[in-house]
C-alpha atoms as a PDB file:
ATOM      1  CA  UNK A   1     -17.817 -22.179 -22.981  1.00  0.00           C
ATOM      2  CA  UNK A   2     -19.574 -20.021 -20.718  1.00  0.00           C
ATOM      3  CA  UNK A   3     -18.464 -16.875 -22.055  1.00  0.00           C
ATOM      4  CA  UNK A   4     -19.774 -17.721 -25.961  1.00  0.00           C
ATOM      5  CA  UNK A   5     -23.515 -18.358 -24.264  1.00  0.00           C
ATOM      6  CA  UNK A   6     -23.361 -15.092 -22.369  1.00  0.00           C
ATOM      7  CA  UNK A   7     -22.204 -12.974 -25.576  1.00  0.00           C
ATOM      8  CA  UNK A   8     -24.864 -15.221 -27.800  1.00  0.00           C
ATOM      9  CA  UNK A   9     -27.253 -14.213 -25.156  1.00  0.00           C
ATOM     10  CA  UNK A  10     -26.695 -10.822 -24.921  1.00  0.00           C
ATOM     11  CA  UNK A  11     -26.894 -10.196 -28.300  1.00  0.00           C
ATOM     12  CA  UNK A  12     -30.268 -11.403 -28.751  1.00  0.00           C
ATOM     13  CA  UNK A  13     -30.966  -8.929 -25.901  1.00  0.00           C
ATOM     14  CA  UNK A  14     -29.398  -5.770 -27.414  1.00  0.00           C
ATOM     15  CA  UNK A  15     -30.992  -6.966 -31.205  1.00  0.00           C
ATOM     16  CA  UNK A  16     -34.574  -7.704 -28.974  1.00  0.00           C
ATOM     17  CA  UNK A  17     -34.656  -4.471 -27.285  1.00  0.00           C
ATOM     18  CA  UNK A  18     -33.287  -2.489 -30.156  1.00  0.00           C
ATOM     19  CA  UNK A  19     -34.753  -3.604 -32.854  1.00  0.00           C
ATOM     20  CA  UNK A  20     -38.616  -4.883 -31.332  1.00  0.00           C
ATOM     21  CA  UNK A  21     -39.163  -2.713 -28.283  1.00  0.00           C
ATOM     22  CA  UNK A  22     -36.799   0.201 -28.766  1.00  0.00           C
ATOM     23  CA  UNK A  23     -40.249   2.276 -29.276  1.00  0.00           C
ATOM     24  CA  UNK A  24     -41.138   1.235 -25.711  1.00  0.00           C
ATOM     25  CA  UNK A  25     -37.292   2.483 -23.908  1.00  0.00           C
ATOM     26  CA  UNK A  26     -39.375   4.558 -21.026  1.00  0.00           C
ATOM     27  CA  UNK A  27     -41.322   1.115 -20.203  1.00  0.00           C
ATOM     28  CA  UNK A  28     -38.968  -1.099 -19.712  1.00  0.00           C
ATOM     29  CA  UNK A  29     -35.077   0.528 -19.505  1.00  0.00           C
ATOM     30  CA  UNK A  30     -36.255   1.193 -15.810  1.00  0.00           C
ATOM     31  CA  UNK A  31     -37.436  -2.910 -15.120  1.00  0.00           C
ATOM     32  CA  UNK A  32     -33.727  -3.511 -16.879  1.00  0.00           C
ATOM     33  CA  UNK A  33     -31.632  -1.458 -14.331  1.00  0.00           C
ATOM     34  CA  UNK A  34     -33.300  -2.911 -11.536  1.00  0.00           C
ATOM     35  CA  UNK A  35     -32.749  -6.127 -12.351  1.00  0.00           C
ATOM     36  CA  UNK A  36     -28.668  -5.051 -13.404  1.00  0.00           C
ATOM     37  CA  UNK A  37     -28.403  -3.261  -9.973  1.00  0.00           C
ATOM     38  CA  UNK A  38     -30.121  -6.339  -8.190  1.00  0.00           C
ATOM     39  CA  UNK A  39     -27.615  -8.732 -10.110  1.00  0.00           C
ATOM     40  CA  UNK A  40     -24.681  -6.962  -9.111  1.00  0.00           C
ATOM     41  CA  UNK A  41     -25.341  -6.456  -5.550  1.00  0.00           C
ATOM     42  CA  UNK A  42     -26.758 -10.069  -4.638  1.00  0.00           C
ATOM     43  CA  UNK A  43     -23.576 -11.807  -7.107  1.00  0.00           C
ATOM     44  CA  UNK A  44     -21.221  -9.816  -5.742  1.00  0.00           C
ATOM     45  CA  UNK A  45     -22.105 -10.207  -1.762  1.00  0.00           C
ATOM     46  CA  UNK A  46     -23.421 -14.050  -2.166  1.00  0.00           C
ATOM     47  CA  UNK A  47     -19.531 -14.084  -3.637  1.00  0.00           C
ATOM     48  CA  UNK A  48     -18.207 -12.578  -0.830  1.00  0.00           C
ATOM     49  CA  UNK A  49     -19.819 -15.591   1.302  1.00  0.00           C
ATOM     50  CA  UNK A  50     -18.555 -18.614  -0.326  1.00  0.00           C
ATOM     51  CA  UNK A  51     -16.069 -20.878   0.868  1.00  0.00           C
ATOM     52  CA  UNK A  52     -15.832 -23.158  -2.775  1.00  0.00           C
ATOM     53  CA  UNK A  53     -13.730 -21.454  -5.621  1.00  0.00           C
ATOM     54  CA  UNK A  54     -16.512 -22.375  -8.039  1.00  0.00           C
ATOM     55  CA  UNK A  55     -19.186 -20.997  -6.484  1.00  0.00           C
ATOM     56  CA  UNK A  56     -17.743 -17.925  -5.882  1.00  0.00           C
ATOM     57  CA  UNK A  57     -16.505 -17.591  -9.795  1.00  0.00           C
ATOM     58  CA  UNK A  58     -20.417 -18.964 -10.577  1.00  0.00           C
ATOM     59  CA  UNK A  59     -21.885 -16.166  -8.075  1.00  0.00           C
ATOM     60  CA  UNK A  60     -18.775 -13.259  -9.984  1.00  0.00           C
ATOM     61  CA  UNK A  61     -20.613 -14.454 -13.213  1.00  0.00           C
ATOM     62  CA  UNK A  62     -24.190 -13.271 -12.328  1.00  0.00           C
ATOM     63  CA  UNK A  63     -22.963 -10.091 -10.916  1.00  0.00           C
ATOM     64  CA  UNK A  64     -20.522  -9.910 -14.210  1.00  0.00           C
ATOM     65  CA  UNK A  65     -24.128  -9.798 -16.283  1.00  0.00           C
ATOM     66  CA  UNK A  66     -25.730  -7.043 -14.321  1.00  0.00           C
ATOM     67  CA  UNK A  67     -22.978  -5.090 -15.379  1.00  0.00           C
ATOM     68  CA  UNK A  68     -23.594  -5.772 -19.061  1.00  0.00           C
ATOM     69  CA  UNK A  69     -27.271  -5.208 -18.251  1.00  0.00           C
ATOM     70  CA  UNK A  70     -26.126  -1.618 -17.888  1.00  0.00           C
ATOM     71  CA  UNK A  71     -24.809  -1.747 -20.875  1.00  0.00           C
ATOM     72  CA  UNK A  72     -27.639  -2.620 -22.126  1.00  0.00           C
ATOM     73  CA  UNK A  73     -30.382  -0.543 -20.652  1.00  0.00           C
ATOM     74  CA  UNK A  74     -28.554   2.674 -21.290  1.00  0.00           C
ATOM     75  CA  UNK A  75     -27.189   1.856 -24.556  1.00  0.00           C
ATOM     76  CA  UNK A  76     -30.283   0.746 -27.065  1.00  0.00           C
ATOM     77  CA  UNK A  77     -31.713   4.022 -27.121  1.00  0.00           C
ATOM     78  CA  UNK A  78     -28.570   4.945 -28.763  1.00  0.00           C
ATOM     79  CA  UNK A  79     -28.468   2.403 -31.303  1.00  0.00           C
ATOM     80  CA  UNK A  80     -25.937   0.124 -29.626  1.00  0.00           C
ATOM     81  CA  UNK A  81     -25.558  -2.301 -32.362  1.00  0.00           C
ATOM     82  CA  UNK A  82     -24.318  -0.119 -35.019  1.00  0.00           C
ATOM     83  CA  UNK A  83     -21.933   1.239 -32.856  1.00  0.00           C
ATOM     84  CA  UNK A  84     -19.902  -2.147 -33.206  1.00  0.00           C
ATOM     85  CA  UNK A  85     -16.310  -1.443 -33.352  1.00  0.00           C
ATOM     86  CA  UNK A  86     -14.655  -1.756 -36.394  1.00  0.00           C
ATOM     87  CA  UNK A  87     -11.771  -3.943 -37.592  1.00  0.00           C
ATOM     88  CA  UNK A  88     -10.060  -1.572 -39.464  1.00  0.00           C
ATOM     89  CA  UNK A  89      -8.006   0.968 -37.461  1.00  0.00           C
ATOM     90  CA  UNK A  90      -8.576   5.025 -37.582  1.00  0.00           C
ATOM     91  CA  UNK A  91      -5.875   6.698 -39.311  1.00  0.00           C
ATOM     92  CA  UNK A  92      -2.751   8.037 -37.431  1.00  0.00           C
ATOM     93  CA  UNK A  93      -2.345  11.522 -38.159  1.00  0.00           C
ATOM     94  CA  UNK A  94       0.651  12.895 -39.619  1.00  0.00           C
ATOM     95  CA  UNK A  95       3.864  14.758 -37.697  1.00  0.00           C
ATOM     96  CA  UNK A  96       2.699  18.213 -39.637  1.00  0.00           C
ATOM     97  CA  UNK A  97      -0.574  17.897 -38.957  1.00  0.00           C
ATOM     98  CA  UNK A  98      -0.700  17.747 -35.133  1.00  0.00           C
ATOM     99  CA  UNK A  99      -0.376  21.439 -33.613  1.00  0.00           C
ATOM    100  CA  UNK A 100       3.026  21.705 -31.668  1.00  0.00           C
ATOM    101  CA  UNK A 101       2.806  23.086 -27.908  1.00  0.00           C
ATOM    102  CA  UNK A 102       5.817  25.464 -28.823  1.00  0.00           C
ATOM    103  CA  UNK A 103       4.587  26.714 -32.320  1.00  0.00           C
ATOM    104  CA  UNK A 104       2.884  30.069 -32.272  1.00  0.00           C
END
């Protein structure tokens, strides 16, 4: 359950900042890494502290979106969203058509 609201609500991040404010990327990519580093260091040391399994996991979650924060800061500007990866597979190259190390 908690992983289908993070993806939902990342995606209306990436599609926000890509789509509506991709012409402002100097303004605010900076504001978005500081916030991503900030997440990452206070989840991950308020982690370290706890004594309950859940709060530890619930702290590991916060820190887990600063890291997709990076993600997202550095990855708009370069269209992000149509980068998606496809579900059909890249073709495997044939036996002839790879160069052997012993061929001259």
């Amino acid at each position: 359950m908690s992983v289908a609201t993070k993806v939902a609500a990342f995606i209306v991040i990436i599609r926000l900042f890509d789509d509506a404010f991709a012409s402002y990327y100097s303004h605010w990519s900076a504001v978005v890494i500081a916030v991503a580093i900030l997440s990452m260091v206070v989840g991950n040391f308020a982690a370290l502290t706890q004594t309950s399994i859940k709060r530890m996991l619930a702290y590991s979650g916060i820190a887990q979106a600063g890291y997709i924060l990076i993600g997202v800061a550095v990855g708009v500007g370069t269209s992000l969203v149509s980068r998606a990866p496809s579900t059909t597979s890249p073709p495997t190259p044939s036996p002839t058509s790879v160069p052997s190390p012993w061929s001259r």
